[in-house]
C-alpha atoms as a PDB file:
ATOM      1  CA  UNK A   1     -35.897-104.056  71.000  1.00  0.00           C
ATOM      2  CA  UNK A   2     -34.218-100.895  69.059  1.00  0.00           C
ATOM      3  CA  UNK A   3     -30.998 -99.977  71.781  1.00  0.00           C
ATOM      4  CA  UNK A   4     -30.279 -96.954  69.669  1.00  0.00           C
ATOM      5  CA  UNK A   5     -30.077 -94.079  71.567  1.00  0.00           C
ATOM      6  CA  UNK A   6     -32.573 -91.531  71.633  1.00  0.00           C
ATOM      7  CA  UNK A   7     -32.969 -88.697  68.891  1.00  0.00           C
ATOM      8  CA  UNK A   8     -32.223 -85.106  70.210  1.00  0.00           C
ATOM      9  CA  UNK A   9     -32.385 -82.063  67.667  1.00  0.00           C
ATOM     10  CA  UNK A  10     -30.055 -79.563  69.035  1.00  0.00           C
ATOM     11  CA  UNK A  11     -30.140 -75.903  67.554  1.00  0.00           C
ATOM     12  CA  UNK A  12     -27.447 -73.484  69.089  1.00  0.00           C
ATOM     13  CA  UNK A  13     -26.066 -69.945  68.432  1.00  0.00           C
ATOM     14  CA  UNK A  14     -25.470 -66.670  69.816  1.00  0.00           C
ATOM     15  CA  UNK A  15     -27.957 -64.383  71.314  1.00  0.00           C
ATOM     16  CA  UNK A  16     -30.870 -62.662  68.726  1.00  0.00           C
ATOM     17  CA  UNK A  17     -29.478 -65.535  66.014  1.00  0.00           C
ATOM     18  CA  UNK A  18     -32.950 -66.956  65.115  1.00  0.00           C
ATOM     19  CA  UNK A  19     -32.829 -70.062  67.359  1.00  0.00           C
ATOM     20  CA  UNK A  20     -36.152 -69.803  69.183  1.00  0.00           C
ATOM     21  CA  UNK A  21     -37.591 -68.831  66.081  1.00  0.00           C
ATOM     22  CA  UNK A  22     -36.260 -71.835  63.958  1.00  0.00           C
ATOM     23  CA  UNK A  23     -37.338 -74.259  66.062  1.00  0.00           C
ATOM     24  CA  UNK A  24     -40.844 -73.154  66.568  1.00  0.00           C
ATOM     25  CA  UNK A  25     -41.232 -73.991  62.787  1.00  0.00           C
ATOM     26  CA  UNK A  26     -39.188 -76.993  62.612  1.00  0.00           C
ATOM     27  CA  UNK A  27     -41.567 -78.302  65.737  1.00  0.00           C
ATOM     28  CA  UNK A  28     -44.066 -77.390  63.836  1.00  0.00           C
ATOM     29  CA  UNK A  29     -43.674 -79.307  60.797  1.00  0.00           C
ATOM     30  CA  UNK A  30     -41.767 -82.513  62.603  1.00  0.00           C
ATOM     31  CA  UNK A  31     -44.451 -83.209  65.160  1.00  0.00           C
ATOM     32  CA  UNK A  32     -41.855 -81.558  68.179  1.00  0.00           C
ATOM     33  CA  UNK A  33     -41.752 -80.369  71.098  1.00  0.00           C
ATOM     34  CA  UNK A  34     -38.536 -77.917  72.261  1.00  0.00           C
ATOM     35  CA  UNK A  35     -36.991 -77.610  76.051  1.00  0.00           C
ATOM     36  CA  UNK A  36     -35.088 -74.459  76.061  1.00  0.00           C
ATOM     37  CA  UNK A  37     -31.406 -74.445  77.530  1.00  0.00           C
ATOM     38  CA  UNK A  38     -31.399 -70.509  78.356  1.00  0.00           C
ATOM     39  CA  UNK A  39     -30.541 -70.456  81.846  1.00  0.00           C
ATOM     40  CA  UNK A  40     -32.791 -67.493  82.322  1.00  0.00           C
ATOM     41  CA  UNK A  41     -36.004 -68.269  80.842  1.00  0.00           C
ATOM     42  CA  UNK A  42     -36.885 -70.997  83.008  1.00  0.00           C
ATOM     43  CA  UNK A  43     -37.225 -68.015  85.415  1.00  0.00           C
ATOM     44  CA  UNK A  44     -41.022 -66.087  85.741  1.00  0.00           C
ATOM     45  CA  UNK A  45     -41.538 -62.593  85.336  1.00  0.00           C
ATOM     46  CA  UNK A  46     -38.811 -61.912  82.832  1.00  0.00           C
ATOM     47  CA  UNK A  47     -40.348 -62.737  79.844  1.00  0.00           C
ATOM     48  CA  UNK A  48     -39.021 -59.430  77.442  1.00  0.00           C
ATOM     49  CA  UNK A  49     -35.846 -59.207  79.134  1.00  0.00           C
ATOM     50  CA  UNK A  50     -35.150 -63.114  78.190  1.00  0.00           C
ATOM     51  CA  UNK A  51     -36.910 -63.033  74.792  1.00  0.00           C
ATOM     52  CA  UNK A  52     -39.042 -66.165  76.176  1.00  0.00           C
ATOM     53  CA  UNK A  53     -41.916 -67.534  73.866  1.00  0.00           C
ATOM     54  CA  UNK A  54     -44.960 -65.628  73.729  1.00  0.00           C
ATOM     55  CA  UNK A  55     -48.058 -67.322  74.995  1.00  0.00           C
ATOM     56  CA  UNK A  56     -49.355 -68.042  71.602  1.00  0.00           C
ATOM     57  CA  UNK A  57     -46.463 -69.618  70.467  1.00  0.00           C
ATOM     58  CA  UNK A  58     -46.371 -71.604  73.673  1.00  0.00           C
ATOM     59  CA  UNK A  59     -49.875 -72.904  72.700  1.00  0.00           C
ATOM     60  CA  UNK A  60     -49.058 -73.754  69.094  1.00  0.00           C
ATOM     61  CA  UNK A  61     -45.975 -75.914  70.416  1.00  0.00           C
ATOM     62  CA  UNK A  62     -45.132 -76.712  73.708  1.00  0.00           C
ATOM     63  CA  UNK A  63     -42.587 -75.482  75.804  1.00  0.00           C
ATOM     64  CA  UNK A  64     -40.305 -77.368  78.766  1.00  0.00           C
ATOM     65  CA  UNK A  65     -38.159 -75.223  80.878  1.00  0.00           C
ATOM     66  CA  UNK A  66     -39.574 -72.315  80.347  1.00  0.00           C
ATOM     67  CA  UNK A  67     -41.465 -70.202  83.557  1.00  0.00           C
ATOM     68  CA  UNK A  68     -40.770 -73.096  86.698  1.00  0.00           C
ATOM     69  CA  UNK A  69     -38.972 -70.898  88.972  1.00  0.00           C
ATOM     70  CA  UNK A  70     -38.931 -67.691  90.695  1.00  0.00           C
ATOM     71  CA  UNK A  71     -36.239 -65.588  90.677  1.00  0.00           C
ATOM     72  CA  UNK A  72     -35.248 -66.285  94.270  1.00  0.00           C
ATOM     73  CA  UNK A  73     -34.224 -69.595  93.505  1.00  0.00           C
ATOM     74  CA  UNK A  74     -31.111 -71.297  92.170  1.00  0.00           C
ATOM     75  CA  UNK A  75     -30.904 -73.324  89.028  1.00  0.00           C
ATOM     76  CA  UNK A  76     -27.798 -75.252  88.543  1.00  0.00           C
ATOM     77  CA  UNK A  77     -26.403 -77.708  85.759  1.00  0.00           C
ATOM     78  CA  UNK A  78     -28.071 -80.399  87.740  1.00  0.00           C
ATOM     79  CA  UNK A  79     -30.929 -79.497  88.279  1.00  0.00           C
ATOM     80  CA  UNK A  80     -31.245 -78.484  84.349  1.00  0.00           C
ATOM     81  CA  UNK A  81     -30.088 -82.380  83.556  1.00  0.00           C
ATOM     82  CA  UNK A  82     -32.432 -83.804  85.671  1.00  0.00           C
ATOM     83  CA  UNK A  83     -35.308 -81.583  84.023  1.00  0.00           C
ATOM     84  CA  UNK A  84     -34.102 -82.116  80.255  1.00  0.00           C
ATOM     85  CA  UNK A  85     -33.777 -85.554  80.207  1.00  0.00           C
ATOM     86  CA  UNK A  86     -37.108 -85.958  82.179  1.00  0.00           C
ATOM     87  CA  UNK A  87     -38.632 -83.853  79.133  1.00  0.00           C
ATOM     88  CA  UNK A  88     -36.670 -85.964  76.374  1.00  0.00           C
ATOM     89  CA  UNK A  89     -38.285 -89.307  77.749  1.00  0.00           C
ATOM     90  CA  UNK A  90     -41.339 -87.741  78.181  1.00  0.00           C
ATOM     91  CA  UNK A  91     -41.591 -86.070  74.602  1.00  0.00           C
ATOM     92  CA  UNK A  92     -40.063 -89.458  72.932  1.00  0.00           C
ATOM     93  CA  UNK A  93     -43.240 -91.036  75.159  1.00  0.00           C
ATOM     94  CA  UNK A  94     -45.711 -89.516  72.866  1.00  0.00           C
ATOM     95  CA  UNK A  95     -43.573 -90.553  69.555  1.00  0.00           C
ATOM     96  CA  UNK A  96     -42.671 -86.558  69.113  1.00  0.00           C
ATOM     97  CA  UNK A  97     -39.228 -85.275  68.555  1.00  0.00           C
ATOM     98  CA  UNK A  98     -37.224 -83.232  71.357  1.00  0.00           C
ATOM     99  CA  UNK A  99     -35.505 -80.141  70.309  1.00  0.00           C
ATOM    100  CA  UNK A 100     -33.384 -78.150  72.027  1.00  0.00           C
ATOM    101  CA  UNK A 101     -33.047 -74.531  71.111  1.00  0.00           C
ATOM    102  CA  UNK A 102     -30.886 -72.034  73.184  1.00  0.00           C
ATOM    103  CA  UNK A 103     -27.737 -70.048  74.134  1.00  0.00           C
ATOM    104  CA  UNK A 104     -26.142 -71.696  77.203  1.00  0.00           C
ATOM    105  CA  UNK A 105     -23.344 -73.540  75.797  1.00  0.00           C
ATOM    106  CA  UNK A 106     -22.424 -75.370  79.093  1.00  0.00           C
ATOM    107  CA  UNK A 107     -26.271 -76.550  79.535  1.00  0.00           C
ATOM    108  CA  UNK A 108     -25.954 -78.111  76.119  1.00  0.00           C
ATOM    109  CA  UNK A 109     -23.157 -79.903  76.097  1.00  0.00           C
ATOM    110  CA  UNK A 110     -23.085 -81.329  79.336  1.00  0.00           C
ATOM    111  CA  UNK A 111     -27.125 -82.559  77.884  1.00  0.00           C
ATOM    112  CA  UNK A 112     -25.015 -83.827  75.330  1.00  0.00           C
ATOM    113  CA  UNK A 113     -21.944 -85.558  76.358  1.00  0.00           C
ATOM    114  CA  UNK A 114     -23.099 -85.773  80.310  1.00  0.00           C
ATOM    115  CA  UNK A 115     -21.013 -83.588  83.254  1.00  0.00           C
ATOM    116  CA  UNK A 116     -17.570 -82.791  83.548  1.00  0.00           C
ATOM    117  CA  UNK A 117     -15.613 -86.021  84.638  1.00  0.00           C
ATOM    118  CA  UNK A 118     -12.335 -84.498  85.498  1.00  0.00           C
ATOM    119  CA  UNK A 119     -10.942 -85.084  88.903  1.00  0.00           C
ATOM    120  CA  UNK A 120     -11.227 -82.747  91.844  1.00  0.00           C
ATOM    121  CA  UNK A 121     -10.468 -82.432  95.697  1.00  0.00           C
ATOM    122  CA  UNK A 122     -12.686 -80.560  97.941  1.00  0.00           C
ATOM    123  CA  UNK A 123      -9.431 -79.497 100.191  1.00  0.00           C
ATOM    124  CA  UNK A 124      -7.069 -78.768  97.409  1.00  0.00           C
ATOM    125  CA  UNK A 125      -9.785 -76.591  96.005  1.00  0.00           C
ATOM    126  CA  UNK A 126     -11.114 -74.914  99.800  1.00  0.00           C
ATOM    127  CA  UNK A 127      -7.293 -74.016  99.278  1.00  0.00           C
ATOM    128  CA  UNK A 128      -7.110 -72.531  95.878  1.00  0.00           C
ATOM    129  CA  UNK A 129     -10.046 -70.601  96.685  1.00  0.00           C
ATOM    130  CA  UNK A 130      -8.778 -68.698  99.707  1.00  0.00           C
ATOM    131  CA  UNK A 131      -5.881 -68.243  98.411  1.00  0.00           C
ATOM    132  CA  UNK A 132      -6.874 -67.191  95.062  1.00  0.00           C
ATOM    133  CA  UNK A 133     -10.525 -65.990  94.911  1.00  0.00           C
ATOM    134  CA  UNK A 134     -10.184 -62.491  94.931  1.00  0.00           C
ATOM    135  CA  UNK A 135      -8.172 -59.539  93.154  1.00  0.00           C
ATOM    136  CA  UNK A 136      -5.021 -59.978  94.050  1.00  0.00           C
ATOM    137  CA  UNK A 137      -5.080 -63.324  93.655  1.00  0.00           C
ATOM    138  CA  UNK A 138      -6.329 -63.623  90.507  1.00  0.00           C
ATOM    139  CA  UNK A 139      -3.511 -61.614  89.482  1.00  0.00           C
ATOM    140  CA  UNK A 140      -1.325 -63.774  91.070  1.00  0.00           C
ATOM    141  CA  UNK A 141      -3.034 -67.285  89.730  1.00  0.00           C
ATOM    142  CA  UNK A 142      -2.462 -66.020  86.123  1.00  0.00           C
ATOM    143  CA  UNK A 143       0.919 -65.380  86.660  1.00  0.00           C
ATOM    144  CA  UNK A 144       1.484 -68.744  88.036  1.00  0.00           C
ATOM    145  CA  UNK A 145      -0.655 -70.812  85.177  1.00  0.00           C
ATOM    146  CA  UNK A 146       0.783 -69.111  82.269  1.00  0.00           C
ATOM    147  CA  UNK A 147       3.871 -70.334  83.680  1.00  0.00           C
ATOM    148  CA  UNK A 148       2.954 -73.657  84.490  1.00  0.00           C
ATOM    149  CA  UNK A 149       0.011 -74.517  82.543  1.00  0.00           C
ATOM    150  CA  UNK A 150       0.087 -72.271  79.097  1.00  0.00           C
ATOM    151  CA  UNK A 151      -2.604 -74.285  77.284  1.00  0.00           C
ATOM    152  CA  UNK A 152      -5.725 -73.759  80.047  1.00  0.00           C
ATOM    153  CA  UNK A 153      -3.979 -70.361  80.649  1.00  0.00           C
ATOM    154  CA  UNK A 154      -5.103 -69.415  77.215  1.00  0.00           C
ATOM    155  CA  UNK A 155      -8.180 -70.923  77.262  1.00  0.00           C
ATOM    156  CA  UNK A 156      -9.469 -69.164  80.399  1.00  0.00           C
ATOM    157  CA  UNK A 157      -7.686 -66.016  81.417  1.00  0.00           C
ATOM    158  CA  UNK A 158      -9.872 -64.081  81.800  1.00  0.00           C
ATOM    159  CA  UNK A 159     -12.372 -66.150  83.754  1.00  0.00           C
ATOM    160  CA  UNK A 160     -10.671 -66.595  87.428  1.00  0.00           C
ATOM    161  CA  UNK A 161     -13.648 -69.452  88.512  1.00  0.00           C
ATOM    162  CA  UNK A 162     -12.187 -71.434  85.545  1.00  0.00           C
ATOM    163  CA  UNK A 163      -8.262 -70.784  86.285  1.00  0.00           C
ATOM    164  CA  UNK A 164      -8.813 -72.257  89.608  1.00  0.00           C
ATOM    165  CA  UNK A 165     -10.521 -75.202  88.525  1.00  0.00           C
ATOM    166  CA  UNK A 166      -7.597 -76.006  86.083  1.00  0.00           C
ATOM    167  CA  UNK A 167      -4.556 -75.139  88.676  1.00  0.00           C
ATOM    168  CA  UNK A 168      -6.984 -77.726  91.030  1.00  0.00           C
ATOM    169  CA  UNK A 169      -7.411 -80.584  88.422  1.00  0.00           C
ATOM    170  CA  UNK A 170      -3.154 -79.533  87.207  1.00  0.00           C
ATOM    171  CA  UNK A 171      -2.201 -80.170  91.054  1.00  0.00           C
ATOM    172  CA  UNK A 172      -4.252 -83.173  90.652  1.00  0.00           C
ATOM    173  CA  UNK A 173      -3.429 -84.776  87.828  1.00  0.00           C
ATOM    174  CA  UNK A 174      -0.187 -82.569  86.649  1.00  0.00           C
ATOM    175  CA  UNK A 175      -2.060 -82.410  83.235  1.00  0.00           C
ATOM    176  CA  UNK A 176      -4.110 -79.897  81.941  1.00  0.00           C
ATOM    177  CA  UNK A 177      -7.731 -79.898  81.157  1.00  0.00           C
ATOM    178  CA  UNK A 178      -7.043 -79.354  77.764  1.00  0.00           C
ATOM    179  CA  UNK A 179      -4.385 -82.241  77.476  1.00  0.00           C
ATOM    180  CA  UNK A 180      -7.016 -84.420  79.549  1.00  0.00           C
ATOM    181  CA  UNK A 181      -9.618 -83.560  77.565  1.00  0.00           C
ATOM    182  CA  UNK A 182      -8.251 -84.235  74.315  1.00  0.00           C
ATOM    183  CA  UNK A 183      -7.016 -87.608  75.372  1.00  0.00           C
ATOM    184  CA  UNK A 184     -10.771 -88.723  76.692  1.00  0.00           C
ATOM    185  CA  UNK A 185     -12.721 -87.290  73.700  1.00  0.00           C
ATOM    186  CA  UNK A 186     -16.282 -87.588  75.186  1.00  0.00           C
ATOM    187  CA  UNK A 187     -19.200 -89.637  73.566  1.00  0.00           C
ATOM    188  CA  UNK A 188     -22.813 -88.318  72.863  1.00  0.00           C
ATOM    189  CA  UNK A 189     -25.361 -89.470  74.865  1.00  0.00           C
ATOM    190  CA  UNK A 190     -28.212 -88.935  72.059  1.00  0.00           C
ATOM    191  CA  UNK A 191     -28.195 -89.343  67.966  1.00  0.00           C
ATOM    192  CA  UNK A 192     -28.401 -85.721  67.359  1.00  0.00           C
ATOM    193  CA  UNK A 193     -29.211 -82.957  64.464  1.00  0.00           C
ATOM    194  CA  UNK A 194     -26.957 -80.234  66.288  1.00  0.00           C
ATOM    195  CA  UNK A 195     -27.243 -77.182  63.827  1.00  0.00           C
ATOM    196  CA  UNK A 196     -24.685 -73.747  64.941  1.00  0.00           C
ATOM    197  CA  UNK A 197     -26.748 -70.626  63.488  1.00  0.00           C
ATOM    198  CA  UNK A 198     -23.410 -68.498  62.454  1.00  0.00           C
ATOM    199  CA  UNK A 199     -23.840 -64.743  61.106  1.00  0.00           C
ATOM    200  CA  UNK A 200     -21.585 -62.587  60.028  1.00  0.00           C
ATOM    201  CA  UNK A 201     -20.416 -60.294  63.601  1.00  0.00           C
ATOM    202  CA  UNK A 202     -21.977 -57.070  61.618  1.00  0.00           C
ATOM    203  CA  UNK A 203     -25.052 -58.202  60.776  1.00  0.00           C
ATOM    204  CA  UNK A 204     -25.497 -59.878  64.086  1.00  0.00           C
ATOM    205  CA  UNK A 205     -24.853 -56.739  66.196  1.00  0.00           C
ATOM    206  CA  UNK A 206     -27.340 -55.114  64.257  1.00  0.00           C
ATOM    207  CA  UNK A 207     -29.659 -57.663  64.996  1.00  0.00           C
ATOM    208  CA  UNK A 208     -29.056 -57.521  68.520  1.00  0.00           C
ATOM    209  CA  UNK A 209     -29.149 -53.317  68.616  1.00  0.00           C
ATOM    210  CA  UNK A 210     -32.688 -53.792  67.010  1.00  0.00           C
ATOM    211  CA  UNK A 211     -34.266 -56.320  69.193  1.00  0.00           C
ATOM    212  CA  UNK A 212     -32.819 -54.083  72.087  1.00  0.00           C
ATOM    213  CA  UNK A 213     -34.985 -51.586  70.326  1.00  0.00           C
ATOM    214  CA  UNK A 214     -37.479 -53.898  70.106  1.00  0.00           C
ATOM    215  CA  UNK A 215     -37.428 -54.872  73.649  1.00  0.00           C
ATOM    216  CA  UNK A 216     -37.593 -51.510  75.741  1.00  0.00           C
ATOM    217  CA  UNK A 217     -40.169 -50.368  73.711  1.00  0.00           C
ATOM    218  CA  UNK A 218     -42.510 -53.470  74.772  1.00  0.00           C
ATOM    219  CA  UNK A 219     -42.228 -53.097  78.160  1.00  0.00           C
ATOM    220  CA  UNK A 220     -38.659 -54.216  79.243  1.00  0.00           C
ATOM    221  CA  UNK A 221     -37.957 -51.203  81.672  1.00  0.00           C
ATOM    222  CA  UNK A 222     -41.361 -51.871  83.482  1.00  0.00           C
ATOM    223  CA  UNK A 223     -40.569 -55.401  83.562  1.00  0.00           C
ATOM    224  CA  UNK A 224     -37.267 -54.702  85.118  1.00  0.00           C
ATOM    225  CA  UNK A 225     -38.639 -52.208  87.631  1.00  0.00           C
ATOM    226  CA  UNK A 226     -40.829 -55.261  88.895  1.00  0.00           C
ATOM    227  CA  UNK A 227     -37.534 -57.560  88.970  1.00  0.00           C
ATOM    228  CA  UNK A 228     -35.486 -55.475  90.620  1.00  0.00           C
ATOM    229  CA  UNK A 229     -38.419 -54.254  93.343  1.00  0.00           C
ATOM    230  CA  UNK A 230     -38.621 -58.418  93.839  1.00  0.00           C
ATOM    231  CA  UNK A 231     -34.861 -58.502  94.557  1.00  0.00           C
ATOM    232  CA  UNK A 232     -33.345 -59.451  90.884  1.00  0.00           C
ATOM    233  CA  UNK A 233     -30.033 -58.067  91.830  1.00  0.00           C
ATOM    234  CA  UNK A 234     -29.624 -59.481  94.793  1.00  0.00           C
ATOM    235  CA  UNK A 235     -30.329 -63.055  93.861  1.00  0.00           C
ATOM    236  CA  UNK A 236     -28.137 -65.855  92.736  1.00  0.00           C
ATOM    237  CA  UNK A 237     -29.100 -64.826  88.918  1.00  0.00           C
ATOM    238  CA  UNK A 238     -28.187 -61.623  88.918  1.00  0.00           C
ATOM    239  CA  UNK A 239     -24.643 -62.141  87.607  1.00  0.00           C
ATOM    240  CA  UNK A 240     -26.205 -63.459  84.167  1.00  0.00           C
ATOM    241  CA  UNK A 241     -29.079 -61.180  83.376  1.00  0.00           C
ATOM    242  CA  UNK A 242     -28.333 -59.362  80.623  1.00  0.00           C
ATOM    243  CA  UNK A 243     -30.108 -55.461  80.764  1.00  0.00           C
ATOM    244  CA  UNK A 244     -31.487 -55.133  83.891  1.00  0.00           C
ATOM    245  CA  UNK A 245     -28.212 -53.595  86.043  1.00  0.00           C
ATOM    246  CA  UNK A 246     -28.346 -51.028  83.300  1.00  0.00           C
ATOM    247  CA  UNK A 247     -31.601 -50.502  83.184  1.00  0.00           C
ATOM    248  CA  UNK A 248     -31.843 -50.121  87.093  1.00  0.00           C
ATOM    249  CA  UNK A 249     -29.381 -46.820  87.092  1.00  0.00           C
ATOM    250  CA  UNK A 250     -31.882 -45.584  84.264  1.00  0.00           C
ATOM    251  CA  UNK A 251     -34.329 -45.395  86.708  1.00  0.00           C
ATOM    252  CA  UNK A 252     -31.808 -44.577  89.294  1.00  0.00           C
ATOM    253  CA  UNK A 253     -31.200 -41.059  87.229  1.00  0.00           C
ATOM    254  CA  UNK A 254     -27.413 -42.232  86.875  1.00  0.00           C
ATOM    255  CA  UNK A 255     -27.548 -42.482  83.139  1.00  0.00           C
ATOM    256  CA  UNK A 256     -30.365 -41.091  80.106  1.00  0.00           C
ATOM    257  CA  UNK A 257     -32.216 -43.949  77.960  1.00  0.00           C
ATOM    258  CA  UNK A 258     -29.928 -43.494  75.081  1.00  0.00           C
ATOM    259  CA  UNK A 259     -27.073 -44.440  77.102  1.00  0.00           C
ATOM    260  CA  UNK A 260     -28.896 -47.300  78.811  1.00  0.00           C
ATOM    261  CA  UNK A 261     -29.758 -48.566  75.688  1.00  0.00           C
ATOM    262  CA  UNK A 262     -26.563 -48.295  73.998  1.00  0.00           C
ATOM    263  CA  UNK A 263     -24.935 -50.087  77.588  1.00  0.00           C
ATOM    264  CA  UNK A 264     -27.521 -52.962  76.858  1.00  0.00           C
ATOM    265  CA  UNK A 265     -26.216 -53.216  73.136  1.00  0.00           C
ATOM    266  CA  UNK A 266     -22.278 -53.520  74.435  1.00  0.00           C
ATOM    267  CA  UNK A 267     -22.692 -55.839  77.100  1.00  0.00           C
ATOM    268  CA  UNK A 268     -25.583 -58.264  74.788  1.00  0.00           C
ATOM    269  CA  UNK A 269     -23.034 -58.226  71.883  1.00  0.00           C
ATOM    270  CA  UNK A 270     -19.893 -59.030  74.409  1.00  0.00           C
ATOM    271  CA  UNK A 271     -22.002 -62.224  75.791  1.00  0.00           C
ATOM    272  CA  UNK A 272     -22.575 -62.825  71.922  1.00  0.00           C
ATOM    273  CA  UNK A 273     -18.971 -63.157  71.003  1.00  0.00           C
ATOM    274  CA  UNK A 274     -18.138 -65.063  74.290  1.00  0.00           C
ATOM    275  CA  UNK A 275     -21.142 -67.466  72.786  1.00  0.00           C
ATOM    276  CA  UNK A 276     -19.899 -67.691  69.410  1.00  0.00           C
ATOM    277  CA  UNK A 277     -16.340 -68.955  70.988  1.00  0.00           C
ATOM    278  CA  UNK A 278     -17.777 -71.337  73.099  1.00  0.00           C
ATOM    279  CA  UNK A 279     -19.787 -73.141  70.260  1.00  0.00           C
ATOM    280  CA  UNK A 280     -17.380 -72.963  67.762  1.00  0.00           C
ATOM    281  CA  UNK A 281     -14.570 -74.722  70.427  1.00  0.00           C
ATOM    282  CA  UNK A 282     -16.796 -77.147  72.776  1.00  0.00           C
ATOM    283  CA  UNK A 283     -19.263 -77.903  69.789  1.00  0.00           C
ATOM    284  CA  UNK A 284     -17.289 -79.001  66.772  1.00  0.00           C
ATOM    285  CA  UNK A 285     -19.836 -81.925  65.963  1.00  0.00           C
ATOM    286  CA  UNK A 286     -22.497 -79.149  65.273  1.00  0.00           C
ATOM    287  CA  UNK A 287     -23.072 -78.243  61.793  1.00  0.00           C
ATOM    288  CA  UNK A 288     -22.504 -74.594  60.756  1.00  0.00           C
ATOM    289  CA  UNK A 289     -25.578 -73.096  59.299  1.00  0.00           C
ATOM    290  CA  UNK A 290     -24.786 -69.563  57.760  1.00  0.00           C
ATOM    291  CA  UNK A 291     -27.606 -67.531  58.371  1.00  0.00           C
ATOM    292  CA  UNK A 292     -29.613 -66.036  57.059  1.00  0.00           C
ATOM    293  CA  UNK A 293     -31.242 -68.878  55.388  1.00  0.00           C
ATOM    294  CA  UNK A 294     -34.617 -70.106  53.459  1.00  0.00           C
ATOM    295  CA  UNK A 295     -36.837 -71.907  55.729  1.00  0.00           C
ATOM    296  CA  UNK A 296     -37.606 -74.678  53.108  1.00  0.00           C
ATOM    297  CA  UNK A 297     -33.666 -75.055  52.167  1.00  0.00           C
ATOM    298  CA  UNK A 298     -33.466 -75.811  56.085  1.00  0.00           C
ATOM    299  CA  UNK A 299     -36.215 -77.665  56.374  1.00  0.00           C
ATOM    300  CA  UNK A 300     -34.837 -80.268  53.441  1.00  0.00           C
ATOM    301  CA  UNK A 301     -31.878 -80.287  55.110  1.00  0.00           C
ATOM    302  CA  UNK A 302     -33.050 -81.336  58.276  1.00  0.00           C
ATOM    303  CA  UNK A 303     -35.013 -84.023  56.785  1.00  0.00           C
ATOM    304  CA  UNK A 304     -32.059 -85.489  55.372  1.00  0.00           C
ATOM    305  CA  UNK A 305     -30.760 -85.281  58.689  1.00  0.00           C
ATOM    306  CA  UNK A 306     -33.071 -86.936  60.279  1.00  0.00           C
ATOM    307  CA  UNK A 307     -33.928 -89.998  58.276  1.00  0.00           C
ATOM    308  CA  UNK A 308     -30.129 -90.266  58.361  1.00  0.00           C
ATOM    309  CA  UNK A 309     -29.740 -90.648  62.320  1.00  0.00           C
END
């Protein structure tokens, strides 16, 4: 019996960086099928607005993930696991390879190397939060971990969720995560082709100013209006939906479509960079592909890949 692990193509990257498109083809030519690790496409009804698959290409190669839940409901890393791996075993079932292909960098590496395994304490963090969750304290938790614990500090401070979690695992532990973290250096749970799509930050804004473009001109803003009638913005998911805040005080009258536009742009190129940081520090395995590339030069070099795993 082979005890290898199991095979898991992995293509990553920023927002509007090719990925979906990329691994259509490559699924096409290696017999696969891809689960998507977008957090928001496994929503319905927001299928411009999340650049999902169009039905066509859904028929040529099938899609997992994609169009299970309403947007009501709350998908958590869990719950994602649970439906990934399913799809893995049941892809590898038919002798086809799984590949994943998306932008949520916390999806794919806890697919990858499993779920956080740092220490916690449901009262020392019922604590933290009181004490901390909110504006004042958030001013007052930086203060304290750049004092205290400089190396998460840096990491995170701008992101008060993840401060508290390292000031909980520090009171813990008295280490930080990054100290902890570099001292258990986490195993893959799959033999993987994990390919980072890199362009250069110009070239990628402009990509993401023309799919904007692209977007509102198929329909986005009637989309939206649907979403937001359903509740978008008061659901659990409305925190990571890119466009459709902005898009909602265009038809409010508060701003005119160039501006609404222009707001999409900003905030889609600010989740971009925030991507590109994450992959390039939690993903160092991955291999840097600097895009734009020929389809056949990647599609050699994923063969080589693969007959090498």
């Amino acid at each position: 019996m082979n005890s290898k692990k199991p095979i898991l193509a992995v293509i990553m990257g920023p927002t509007a960086s090719g990925k979906s498109e990329l691994a259509l083809r490559l699924a096409e030519h290696f017999n696969g099928e891809i689960i998507s690790a977008d957090s928001m496409q496994i929503y319905k009804g927001l299928d411009i607005g999340t650049a999902k698959p169009s039905r066509s290409e859904m028929k040529t190669v099938r899609h997992h993930l994609v169009d299970l839940y309403d947007i009501t409901e709350k998908l958590d890393v869990y719950r994602f696991l649970e439906l990934a791996e399913s799809a893995v075993s049941n892809i590898h079932s038919q002798g086809k390879l799984p590949i994943l292909a998306g932008g949520t960098g916390f999806y794919i590496r806890s697919m990858l190397y499993g779920l956080d395994t740092l220490p916690g304490n449901e009262n020392i963090r019922a604590e933290l939060d009181a004490k901390y969750d909110n504006p004042e304290g958030f001013e007052e938790l930086k203060k304290l971990m750049k004092e205290c614990d400089p190396e998460d500090f840096k990491r995170w401070e701008k992101h008060q969720r993840k401060l508290i979690r390292a000031l909980e695992v520090f009171t813990i532990t008295g280490k930080s995560i990054t100290e902890l973290q570099t001292l258990d250096k986490p195993q893959l749970n799959y033999r993987t082709i994990c390919w980072n799509l890199c362009w250069e930050r110009d070239e990628l804004r402009k990509r993401i100013e023309l799919r904007t473009e692209k977007m509102l001109k198929a329909g986005w803003i009637e989309e939206a209006e649907n979403a937001i009638n359903a509740g978008i913005l008061e659901t659990p998911t409305a925190h990571q939906v890119l466009g459709y805040r902005e898009i909602n005080e265009y038809l409010n009258g508060k701003t005119d479509y160039q501006t609404m536009q222009q707001r999409i742009v900003t905030r889609t190129w600010q989740y971009a960079r925030r991507q590109i940081t994450w992959f390039k520090n939690q993903h160092p395995q991955a291999k840097v592909i600097h895009m734009p590339a020929q389809y056949q030069i990647l599609r050699e070099k994923f063969t080589s890949e693969l007959e090498s795993i």
